[in-house]
C-alpha atoms as a PDB file:
ATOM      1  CA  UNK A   1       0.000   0.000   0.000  1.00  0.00           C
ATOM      2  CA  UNK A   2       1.038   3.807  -0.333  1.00  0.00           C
ATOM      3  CA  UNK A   3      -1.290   4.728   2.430  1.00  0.00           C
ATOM      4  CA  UNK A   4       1.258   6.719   4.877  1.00  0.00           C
ATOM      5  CA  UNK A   5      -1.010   5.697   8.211  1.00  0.00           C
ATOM      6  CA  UNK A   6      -0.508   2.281   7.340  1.00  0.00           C
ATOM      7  CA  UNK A   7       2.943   2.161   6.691  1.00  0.00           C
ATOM      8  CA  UNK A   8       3.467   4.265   9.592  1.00  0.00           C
ATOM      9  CA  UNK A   9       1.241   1.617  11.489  1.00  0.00           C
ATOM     10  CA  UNK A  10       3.365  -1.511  10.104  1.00  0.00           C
ATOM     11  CA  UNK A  11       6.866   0.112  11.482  1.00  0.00           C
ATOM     12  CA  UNK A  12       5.279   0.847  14.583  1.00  0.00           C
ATOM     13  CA  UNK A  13       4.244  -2.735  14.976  1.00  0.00           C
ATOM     14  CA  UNK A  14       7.924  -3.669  14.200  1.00  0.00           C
ATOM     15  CA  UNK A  15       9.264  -1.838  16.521  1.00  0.00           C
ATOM     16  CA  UNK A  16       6.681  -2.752  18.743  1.00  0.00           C
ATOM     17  CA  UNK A  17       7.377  -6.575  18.094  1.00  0.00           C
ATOM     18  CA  UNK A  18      11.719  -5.816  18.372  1.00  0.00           C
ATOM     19  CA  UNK A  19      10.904  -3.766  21.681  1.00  0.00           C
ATOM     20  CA  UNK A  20       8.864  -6.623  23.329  1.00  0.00           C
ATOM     21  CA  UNK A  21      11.155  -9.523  22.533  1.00  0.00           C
ATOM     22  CA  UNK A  22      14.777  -7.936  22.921  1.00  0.00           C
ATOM     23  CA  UNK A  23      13.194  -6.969  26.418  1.00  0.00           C
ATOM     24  CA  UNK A  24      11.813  -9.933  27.534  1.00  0.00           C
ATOM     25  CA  UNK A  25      13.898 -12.081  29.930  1.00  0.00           C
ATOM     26  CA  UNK A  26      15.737 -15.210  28.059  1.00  0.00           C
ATOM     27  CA  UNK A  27      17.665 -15.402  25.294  1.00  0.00           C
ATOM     28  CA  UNK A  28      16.294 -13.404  21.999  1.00  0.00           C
ATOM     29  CA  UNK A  29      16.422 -14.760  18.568  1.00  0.00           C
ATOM     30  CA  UNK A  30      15.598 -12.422  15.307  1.00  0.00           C
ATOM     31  CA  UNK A  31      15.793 -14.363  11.958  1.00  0.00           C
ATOM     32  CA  UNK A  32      18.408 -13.114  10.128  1.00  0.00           C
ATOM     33  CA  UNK A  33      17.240  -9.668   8.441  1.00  0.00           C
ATOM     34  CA  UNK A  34      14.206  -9.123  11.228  1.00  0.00           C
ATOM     35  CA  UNK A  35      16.267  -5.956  12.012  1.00  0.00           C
ATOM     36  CA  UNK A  36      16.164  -4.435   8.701  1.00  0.00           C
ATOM     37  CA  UNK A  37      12.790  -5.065   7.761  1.00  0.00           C
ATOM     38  CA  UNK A  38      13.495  -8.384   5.837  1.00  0.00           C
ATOM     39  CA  UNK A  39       9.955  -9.791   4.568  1.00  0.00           C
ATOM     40  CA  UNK A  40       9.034 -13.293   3.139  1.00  0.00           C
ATOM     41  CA  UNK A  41       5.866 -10.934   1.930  1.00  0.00           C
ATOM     42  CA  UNK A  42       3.584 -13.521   4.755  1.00  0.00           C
ATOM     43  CA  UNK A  43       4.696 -17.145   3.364  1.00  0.00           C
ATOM     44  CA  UNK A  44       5.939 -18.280   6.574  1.00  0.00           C
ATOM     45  CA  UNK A  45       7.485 -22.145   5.133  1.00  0.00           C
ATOM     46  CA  UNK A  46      10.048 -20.560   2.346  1.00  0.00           C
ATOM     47  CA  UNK A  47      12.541 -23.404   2.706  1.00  0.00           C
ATOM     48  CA  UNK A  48      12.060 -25.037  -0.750  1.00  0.00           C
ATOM     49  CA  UNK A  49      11.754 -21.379  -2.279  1.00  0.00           C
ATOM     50  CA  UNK A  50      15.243 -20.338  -4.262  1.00  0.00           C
ATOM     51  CA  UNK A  51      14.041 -17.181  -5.296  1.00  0.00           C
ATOM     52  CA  UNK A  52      13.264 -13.758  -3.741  1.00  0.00           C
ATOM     53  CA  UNK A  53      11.042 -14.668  -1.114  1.00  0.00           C
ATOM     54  CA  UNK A  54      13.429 -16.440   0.924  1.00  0.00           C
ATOM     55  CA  UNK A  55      17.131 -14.672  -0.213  1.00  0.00           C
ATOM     56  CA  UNK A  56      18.466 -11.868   2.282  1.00  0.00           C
ATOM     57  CA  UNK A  57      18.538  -8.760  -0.164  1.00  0.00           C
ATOM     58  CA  UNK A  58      21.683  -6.670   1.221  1.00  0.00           C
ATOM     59  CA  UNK A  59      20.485  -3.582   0.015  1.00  0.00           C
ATOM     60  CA  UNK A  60      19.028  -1.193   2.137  1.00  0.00           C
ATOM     61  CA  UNK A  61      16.493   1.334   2.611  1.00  0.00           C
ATOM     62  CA  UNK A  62      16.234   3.930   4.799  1.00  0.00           C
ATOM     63  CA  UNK A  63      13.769   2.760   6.506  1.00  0.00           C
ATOM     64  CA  UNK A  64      15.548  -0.498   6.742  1.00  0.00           C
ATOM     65  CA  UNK A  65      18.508   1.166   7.922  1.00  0.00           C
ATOM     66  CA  UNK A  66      16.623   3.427  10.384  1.00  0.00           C
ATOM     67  CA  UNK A  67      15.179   0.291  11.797  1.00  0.00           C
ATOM     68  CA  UNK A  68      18.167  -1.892  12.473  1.00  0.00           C
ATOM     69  CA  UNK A  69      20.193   0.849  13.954  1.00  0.00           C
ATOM     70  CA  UNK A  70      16.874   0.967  16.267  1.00  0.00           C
ATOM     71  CA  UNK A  71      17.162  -2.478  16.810  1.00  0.00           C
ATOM     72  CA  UNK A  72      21.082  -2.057  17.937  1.00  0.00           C
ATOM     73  CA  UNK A  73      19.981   0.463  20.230  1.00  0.00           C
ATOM     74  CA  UNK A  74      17.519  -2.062  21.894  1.00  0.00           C
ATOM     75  CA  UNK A  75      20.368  -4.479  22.494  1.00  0.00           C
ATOM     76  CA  UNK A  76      22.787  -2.050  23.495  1.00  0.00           C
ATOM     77  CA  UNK A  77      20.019  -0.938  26.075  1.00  0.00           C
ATOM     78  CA  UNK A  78      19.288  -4.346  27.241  1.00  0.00           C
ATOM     79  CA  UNK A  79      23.236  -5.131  27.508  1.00  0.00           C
ATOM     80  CA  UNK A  80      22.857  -1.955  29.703  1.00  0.00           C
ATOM     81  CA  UNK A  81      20.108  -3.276  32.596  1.00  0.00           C
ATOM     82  CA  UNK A  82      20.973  -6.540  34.271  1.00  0.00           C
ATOM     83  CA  UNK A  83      17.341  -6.301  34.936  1.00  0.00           C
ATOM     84  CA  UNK A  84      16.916  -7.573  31.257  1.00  0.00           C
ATOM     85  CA  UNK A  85      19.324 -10.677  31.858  1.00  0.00           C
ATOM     86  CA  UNK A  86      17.739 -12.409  34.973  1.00  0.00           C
ATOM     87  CA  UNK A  87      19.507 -15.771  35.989  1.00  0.00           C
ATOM     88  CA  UNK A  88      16.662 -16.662  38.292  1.00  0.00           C
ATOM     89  CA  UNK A  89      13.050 -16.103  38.206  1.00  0.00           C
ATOM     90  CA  UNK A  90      11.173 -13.150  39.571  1.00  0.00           C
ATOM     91  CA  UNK A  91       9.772 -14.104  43.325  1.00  0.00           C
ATOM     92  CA  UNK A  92       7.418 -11.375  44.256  1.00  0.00           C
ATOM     93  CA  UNK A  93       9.463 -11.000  46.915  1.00  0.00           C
ATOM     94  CA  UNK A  94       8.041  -7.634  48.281  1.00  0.00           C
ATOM     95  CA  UNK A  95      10.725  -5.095  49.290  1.00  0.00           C
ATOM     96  CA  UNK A  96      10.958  -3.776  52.332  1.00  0.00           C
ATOM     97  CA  UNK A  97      11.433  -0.015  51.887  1.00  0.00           C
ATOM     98  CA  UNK A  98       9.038   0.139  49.152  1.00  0.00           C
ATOM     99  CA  UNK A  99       6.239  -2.166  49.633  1.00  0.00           C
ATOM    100  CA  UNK A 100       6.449  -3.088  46.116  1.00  0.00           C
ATOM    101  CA  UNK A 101       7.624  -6.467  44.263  1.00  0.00           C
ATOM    102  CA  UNK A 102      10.366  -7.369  42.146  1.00  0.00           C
ATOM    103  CA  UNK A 103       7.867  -7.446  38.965  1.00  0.00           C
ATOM    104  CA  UNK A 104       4.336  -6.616  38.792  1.00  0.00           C
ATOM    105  CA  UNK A 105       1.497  -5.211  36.553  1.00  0.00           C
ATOM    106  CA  UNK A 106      -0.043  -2.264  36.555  1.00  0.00           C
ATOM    107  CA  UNK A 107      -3.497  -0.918  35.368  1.00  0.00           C
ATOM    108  CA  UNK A 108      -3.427   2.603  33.077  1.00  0.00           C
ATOM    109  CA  UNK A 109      -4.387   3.997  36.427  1.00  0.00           C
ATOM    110  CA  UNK A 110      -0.860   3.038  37.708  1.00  0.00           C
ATOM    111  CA  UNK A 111      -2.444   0.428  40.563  1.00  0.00           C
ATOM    112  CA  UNK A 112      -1.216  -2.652  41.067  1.00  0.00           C
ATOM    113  CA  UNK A 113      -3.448  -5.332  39.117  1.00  0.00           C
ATOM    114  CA  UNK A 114      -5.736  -8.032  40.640  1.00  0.00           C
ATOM    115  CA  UNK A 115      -7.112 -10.937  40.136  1.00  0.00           C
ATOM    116  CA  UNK A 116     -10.438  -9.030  38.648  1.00  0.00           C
ATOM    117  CA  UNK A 117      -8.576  -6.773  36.285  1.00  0.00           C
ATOM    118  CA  UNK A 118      -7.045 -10.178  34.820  1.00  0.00           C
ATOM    119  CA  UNK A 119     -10.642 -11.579  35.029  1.00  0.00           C
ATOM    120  CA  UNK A 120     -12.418  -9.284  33.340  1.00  0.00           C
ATOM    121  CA  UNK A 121     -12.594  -7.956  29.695  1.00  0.00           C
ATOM    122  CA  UNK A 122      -9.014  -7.746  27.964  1.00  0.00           C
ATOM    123  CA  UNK A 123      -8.527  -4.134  28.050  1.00  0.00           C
ATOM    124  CA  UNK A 124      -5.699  -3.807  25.671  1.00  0.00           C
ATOM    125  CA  UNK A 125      -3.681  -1.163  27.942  1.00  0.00           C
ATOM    126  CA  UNK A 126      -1.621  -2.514  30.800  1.00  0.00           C
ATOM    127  CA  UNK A 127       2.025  -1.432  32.487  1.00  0.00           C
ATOM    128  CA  UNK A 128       4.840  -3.767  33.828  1.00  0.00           C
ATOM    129  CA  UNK A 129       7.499  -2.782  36.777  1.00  0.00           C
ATOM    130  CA  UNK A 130      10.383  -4.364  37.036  1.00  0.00           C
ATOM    131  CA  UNK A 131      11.370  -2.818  40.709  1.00  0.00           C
ATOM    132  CA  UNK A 132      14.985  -2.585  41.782  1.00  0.00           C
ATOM    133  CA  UNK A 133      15.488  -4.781  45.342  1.00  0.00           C
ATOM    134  CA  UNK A 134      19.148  -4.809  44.829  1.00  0.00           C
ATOM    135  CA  UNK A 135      21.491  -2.596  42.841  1.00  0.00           C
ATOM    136  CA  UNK A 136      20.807  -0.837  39.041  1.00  0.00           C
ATOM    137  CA  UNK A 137      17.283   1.075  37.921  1.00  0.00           C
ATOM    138  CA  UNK A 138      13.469   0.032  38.483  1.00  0.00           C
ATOM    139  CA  UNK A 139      11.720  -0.414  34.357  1.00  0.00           C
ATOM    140  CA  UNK A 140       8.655   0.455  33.788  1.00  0.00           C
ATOM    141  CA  UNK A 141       6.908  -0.712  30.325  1.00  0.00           C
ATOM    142  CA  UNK A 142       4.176   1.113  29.276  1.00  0.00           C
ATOM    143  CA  UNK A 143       1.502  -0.768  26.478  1.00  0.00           C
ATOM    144  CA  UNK A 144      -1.095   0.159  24.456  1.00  0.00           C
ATOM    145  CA  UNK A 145      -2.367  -2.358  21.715  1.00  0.00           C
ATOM    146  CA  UNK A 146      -6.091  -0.596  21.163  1.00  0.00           C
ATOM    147  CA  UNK A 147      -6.975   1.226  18.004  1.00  0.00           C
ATOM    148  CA  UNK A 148      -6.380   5.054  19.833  1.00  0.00           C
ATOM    149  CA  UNK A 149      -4.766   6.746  21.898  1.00  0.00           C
ATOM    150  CA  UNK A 150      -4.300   5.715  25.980  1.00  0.00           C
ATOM    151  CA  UNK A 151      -3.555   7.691  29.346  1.00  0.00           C
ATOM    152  CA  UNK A 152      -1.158   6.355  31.844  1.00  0.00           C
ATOM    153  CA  UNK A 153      -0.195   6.972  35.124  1.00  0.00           C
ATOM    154  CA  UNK A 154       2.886   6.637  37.067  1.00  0.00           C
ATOM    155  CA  UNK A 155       2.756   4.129  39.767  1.00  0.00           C
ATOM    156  CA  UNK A 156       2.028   5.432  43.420  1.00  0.00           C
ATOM    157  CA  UNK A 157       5.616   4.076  44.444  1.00  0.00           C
ATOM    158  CA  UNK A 158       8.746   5.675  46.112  1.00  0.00           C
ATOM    159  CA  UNK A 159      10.341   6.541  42.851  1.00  0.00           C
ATOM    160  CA  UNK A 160       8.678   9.980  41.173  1.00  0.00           C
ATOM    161  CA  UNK A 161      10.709  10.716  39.062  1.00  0.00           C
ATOM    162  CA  UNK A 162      11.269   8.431  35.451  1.00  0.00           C
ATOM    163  CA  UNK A 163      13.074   9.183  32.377  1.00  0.00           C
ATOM    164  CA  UNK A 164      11.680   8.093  28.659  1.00  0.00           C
ATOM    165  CA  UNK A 165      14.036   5.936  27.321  1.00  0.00           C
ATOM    166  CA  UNK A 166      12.260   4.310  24.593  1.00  0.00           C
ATOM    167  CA  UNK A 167       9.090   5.202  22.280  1.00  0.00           C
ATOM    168  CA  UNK A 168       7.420   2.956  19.668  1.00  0.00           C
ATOM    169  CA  UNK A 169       5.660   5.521  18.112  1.00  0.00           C
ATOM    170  CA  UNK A 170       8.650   7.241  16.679  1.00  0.00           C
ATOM    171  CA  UNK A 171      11.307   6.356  14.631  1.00  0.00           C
ATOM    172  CA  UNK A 172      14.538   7.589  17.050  1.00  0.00           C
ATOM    173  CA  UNK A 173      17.515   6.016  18.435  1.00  0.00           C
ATOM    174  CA  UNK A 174      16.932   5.104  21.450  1.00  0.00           C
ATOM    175  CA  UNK A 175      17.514   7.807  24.470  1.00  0.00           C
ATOM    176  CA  UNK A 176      16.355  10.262  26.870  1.00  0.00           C
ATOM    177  CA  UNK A 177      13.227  12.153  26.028  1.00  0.00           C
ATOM    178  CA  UNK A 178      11.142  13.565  28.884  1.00  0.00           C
ATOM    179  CA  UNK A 179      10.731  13.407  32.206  1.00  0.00           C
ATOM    180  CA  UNK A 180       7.316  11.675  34.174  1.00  0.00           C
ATOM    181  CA  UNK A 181       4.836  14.296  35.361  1.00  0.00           C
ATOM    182  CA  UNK A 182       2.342  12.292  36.441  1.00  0.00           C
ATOM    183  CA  UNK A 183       0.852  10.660  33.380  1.00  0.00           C
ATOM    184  CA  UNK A 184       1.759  10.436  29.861  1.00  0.00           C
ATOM    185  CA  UNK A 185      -0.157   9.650  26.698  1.00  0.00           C
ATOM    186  CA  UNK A 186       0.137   6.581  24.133  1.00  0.00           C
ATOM    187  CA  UNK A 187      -0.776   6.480  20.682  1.00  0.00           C
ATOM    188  CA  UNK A 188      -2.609   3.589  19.340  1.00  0.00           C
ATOM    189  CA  UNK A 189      -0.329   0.514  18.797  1.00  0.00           C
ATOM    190  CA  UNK A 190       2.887   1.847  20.537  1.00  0.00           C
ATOM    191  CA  UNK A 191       5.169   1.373  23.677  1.00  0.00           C
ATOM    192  CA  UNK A 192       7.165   3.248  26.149  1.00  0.00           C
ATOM    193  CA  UNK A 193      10.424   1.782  28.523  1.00  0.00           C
ATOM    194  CA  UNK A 194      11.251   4.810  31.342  1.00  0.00           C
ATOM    195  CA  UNK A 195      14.225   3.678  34.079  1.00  0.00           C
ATOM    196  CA  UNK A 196      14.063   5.341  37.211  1.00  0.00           C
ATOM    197  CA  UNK A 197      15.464   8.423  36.887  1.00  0.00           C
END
């Protein structure tokens, strides 16, 4: 398609999609040209295809360059928070000082989640913490998979004060960009990472 809001859309998913897994915990695995747009154009079983569809095509666009030196960013951010690279599973071991756990999920209200929120109708807008209980910065992951825009707030906690460190919804290297003040707004389809500032 030439439709801009589309295409816009479709790299906002990708970077949605590179976001998600390079900072989940585990290993992550991208299919050799995932970071530069590489696209099988939806056949998903090329291996008895020598043509096109499944060959690595070396030259790039911008927008294939733009988005693999977003995806090095990612990894050069995840290499950066040990938080990212857990040997052991999260606990919910509460902390002491703060009340809160080592991971937990937050409503766009910035409460803690229950058993009700999970219960009830997917809402399609939800926040993860990944608190600090020893040394390096809390993450907080802000997501928003409806169709328009969604308000967030910070989490009630002990830390007030977050930095933007990655947004979906533009095409940027990865850095600071704002500070919290109190609630921020998500497109549709997009993604936010602050560290405790």
């Amino acid at each position: 398609t030439e439709d801009p809001e589309i295409n816009a859309l479709r790299l906002r998913q990708v970077r949605n999609f590179l976001t998600t897994l390079i900072c989940s915990q585990g290993v992550p695995f991208l299919l050799a040209g995932d970071e530069r747009l590489r696209t099988q154009l939806g056949n998903n079983n090329t291996y008895c295809q020598d043509n096109e569809l499944s060959w690595i095509s070396w030259e790039e666009s911008g927008e294939a360059k733009a988005m693999r030196e977003f995806t090095a960013s990612l990894f050069r951010f995840r290499q950066a928070h040990p938080k990212l690279r857990r040997t052991e599973f999260f606990t919910g071991e509460i902390g002491s000082e703060t009340g809160l756990p080592d991971v937990c999920w937050l409503r766009p209200d910035g409460k803690i989640k229950t058993a009700v929120d999970w219960n009830g109708k997917k809402p399609g807008a939800f926040a993860m913490l990944i608190h600090s209980l020893d040394a390096g910065k809390s993450l907080l992951f802000f997501f928003n998979a409806k169709s328009e825009a969604v308000t967030f707030h910070f989490p009630n906690a002990p830390i007030c004060k977050w930095s933007s460190v990655i947004n979906t919804e533009a095409p940027a290297v990865i850095g600071e960009s704002g500070k919290s003040e109190g609630s921020i707004e998500l497109c549709a389809h997009s993604l936010q990472v602050w560290e405790e500032a």
